[in-house]
C-alpha atoms as a PDB file:
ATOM      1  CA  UNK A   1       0.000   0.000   0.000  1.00  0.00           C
ATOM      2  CA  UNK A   2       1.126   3.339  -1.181  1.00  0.00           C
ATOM      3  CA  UNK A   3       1.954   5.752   2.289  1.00  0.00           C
ATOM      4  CA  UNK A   4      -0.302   8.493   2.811  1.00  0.00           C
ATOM      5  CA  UNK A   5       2.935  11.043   2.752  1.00  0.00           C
ATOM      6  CA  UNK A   6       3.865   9.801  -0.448  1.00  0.00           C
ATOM      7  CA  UNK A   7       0.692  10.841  -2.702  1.00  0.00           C
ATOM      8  CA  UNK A   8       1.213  13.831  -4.329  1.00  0.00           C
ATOM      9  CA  UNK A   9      -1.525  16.440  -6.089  1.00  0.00           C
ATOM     10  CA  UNK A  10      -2.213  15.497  -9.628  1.00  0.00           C
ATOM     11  CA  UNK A  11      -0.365  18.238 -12.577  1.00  0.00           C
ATOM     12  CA  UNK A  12      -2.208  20.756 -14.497  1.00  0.00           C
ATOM     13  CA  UNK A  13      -1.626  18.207 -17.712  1.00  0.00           C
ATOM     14  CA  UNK A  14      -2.728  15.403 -15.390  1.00  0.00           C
ATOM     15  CA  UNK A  15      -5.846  17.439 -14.622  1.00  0.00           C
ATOM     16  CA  UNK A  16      -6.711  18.292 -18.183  1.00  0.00           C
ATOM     17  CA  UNK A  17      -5.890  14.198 -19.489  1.00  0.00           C
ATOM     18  CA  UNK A  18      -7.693  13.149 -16.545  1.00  0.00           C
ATOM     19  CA  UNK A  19     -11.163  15.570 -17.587  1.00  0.00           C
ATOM     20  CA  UNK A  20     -10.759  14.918 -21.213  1.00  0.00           C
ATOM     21  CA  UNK A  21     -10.578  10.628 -19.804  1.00  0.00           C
ATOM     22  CA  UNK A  22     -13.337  11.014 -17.825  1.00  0.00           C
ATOM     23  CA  UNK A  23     -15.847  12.895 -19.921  1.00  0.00           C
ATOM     24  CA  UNK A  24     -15.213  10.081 -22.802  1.00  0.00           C
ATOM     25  CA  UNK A  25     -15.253   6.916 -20.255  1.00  0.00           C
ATOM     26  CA  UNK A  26     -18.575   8.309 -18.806  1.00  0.00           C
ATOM     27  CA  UNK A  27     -20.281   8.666 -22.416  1.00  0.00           C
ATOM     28  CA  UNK A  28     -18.763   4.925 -22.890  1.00  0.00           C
ATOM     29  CA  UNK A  29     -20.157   3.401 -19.658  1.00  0.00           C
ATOM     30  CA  UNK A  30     -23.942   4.487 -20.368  1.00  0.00           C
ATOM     31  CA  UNK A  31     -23.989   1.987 -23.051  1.00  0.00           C
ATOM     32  CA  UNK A  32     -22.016  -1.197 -21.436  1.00  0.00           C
ATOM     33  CA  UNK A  33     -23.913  -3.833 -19.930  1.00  0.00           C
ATOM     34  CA  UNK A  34     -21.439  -6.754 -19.325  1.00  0.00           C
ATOM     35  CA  UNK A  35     -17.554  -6.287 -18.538  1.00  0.00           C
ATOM     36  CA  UNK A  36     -15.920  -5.170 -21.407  1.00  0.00           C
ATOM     37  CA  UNK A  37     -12.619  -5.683 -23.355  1.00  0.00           C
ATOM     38  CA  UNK A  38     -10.304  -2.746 -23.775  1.00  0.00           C
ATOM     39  CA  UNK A  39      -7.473  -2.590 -26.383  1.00  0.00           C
ATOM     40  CA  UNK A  40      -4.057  -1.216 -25.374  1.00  0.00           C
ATOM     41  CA  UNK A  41      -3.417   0.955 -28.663  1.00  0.00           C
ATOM     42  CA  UNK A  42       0.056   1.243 -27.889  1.00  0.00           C
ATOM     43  CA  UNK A  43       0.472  -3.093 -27.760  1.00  0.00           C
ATOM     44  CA  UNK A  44      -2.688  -3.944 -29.512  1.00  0.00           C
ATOM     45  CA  UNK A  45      -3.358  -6.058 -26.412  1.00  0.00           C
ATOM     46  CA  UNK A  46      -6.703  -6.693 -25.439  1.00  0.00           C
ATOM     47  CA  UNK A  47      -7.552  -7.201 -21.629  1.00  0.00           C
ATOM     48  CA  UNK A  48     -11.289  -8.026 -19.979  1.00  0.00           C
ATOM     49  CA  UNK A  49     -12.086  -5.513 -17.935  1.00  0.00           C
ATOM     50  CA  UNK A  50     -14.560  -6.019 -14.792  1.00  0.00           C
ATOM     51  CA  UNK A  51     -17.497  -3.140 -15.436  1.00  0.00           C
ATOM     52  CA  UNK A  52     -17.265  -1.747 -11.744  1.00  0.00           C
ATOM     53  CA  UNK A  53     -13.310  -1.111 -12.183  1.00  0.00           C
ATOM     54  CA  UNK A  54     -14.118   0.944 -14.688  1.00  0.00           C
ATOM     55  CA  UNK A  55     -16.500   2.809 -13.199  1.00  0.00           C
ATOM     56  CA  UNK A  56     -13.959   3.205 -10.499  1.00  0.00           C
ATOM     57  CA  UNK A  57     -11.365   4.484 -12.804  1.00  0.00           C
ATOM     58  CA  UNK A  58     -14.417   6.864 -13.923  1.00  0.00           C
ATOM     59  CA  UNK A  59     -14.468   8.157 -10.165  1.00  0.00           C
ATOM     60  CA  UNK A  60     -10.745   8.803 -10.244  1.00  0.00           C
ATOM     61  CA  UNK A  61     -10.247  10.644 -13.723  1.00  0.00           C
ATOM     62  CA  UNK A  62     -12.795  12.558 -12.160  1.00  0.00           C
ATOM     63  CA  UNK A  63     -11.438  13.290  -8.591  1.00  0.00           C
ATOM     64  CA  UNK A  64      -7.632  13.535 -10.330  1.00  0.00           C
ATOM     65  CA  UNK A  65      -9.495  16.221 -12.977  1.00  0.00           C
ATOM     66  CA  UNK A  66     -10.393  18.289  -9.787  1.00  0.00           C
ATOM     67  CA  UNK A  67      -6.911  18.437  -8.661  1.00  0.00           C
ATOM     68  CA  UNK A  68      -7.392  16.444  -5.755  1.00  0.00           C
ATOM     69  CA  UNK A  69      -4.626  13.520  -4.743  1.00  0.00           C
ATOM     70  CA  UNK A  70      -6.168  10.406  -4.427  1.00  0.00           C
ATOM     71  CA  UNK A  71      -5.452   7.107  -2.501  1.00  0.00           C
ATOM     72  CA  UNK A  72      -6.906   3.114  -2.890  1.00  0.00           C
ATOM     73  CA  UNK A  73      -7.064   0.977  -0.260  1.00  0.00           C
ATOM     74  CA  UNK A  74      -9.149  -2.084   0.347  1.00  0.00           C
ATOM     75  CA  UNK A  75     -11.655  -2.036   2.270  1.00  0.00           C
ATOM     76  CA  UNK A  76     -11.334  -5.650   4.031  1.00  0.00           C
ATOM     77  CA  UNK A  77      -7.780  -4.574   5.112  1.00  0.00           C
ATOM     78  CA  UNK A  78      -6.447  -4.872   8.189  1.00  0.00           C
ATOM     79  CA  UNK A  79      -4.258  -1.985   9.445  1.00  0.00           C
ATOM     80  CA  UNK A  80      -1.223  -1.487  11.681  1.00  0.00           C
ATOM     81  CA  UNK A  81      -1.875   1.020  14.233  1.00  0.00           C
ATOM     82  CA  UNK A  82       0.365   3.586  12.583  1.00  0.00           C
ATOM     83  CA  UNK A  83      -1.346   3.524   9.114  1.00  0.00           C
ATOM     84  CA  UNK A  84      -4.552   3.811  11.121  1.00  0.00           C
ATOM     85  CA  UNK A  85      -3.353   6.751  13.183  1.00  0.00           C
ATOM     86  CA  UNK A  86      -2.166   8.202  10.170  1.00  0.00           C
ATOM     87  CA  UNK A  87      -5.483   7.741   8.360  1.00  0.00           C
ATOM     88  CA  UNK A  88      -7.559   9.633  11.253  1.00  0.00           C
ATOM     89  CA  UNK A  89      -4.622  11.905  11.939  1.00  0.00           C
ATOM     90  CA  UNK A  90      -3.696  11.298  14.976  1.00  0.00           C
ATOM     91  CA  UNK A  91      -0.195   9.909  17.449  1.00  0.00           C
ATOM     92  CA  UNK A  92      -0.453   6.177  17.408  1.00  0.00           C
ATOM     93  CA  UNK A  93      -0.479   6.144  21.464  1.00  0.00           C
ATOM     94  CA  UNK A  94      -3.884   8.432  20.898  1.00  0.00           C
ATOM     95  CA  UNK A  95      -4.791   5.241  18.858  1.00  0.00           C
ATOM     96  CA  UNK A  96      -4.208   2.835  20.984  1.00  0.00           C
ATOM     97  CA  UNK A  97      -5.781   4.610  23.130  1.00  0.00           C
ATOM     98  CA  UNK A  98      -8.768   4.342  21.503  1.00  0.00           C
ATOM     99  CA  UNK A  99      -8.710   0.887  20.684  1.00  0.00           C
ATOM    100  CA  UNK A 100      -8.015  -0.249  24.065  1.00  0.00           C
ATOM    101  CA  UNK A 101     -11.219   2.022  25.129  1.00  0.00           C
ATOM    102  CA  UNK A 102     -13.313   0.232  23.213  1.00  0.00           C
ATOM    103  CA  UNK A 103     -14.266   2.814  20.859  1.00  0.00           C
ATOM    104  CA  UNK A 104     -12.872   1.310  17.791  1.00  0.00           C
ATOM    105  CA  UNK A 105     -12.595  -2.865  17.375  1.00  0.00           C
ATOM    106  CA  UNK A 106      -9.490  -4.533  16.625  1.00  0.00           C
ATOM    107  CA  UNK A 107      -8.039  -7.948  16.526  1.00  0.00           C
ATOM    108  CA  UNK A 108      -4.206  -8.531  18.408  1.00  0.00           C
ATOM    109  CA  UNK A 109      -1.869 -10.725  16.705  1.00  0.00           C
ATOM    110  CA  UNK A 110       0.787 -11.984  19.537  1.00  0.00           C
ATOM    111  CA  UNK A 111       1.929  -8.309  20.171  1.00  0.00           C
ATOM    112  CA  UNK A 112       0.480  -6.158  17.566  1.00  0.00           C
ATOM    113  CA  UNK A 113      -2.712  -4.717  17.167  1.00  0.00           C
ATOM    114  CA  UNK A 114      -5.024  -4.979  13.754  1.00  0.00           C
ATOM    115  CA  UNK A 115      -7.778  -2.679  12.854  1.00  0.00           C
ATOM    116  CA  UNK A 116     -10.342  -2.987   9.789  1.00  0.00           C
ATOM    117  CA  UNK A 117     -10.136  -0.399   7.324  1.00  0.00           C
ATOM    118  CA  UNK A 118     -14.143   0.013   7.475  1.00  0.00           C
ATOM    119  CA  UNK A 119     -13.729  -0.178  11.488  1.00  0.00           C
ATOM    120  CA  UNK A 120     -11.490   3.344  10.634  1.00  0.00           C
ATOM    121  CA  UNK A 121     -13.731   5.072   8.269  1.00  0.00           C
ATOM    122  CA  UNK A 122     -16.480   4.326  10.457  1.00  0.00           C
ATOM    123  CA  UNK A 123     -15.150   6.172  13.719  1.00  0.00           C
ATOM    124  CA  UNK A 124     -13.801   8.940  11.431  1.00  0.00           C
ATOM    125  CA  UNK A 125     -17.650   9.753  10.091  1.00  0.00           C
ATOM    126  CA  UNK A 126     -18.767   9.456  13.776  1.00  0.00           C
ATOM    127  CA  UNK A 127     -15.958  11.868  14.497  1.00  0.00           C
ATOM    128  CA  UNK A 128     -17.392  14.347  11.949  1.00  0.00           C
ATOM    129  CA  UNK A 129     -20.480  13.859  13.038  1.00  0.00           C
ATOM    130  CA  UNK A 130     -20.064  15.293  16.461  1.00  0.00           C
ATOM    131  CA  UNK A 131     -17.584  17.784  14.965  1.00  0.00           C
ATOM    132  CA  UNK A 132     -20.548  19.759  13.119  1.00  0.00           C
ATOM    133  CA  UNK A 133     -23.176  18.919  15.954  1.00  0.00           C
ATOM    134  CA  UNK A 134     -21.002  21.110  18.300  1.00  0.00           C
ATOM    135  CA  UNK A 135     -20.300  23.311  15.653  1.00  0.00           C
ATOM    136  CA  UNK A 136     -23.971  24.236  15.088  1.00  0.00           C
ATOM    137  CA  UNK A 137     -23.960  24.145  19.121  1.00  0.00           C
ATOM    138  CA  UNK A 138     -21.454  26.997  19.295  1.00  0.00           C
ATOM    139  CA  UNK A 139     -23.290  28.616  16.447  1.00  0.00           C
ATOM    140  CA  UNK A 140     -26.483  28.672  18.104  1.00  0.00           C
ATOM    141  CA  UNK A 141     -24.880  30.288  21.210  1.00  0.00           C
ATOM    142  CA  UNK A 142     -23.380  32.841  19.752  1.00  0.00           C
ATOM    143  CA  UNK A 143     -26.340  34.043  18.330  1.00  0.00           C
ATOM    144  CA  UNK A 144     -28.360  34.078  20.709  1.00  0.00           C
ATOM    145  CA  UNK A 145     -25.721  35.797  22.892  1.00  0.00           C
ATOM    146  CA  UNK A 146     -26.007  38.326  20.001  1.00  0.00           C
ATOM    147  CA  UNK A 147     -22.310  37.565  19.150  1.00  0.00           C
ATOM    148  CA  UNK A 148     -23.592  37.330  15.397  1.00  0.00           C
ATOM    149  CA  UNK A 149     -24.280  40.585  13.031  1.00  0.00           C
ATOM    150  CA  UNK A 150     -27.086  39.887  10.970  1.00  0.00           C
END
């Protein structure tokens, strides 16, 4: 698995190739039923390709034509604690933390600890969640303190 620290944001010619990719894939995917061979024009080889990687490569021309940086990783996989921390952005001991809390599941393998990709994502949304609740909290407060101009 590529390291979060190592992705880099896509070029302006990346952008463009990846908007002028997407916009023809998309037209091309309306009409495909089954998975589809592709010719490499370059090799003239042909390869079968399954229809929902496609439509994921659709996804990323699209987020690479925004200019965004964009990572892969599957979803069934099981993490070390540092890839995990780095994926919520936190220390690994604030992790562990976490994990040995309860708040996140995980599996230990002799010493180390494992956590599910999903398991992750999941917390991270939860995370959010409560991020913008408190947010609109705060908000709330404010105004009614008369804090806010309107």
């Amino acid at each position: 698995m590529q390291r979060l620290d190592n992705i880099t944001k896509p070029s302006k010619a990346e952008q463009q190739l990846a908007m002028a990719s997407y916009s023809a894939l998309e037209n091309v995917l309306k009409e495909l039923k089954d998975d589809p061979e592709i010719e490499i024009e370059e090799t003239n080889d042909k390869i079968r390709i399954p229809l929902n990687a496609l439509k994921l490569l659709a996804k990323i021309l699209k987020v690479t034509s925004q200019g965004k940086p964009i990572s892969i990783v599957p979803i069934a996989m099981e993490m070390t604690t540092q890839a995990a921390a780095d994926l919520l952005g936190c220390s690994r001991p604030h992790l562990v933390k976490l994990l040995e809390e309860g708040k996140i599941e995980f599996t230990k393998i002799g010493k180390h600890r494992r956590v599910k990709f999903e398991d992750i994502v999941s917390y991270k949304k939860q995370m959010k969640a409560k991020q913008q609740e408190l947010i609109v909290k705060i908000m709330k407060a404010d105004e009614e303190s008369g804090l806010y101009d309107t």
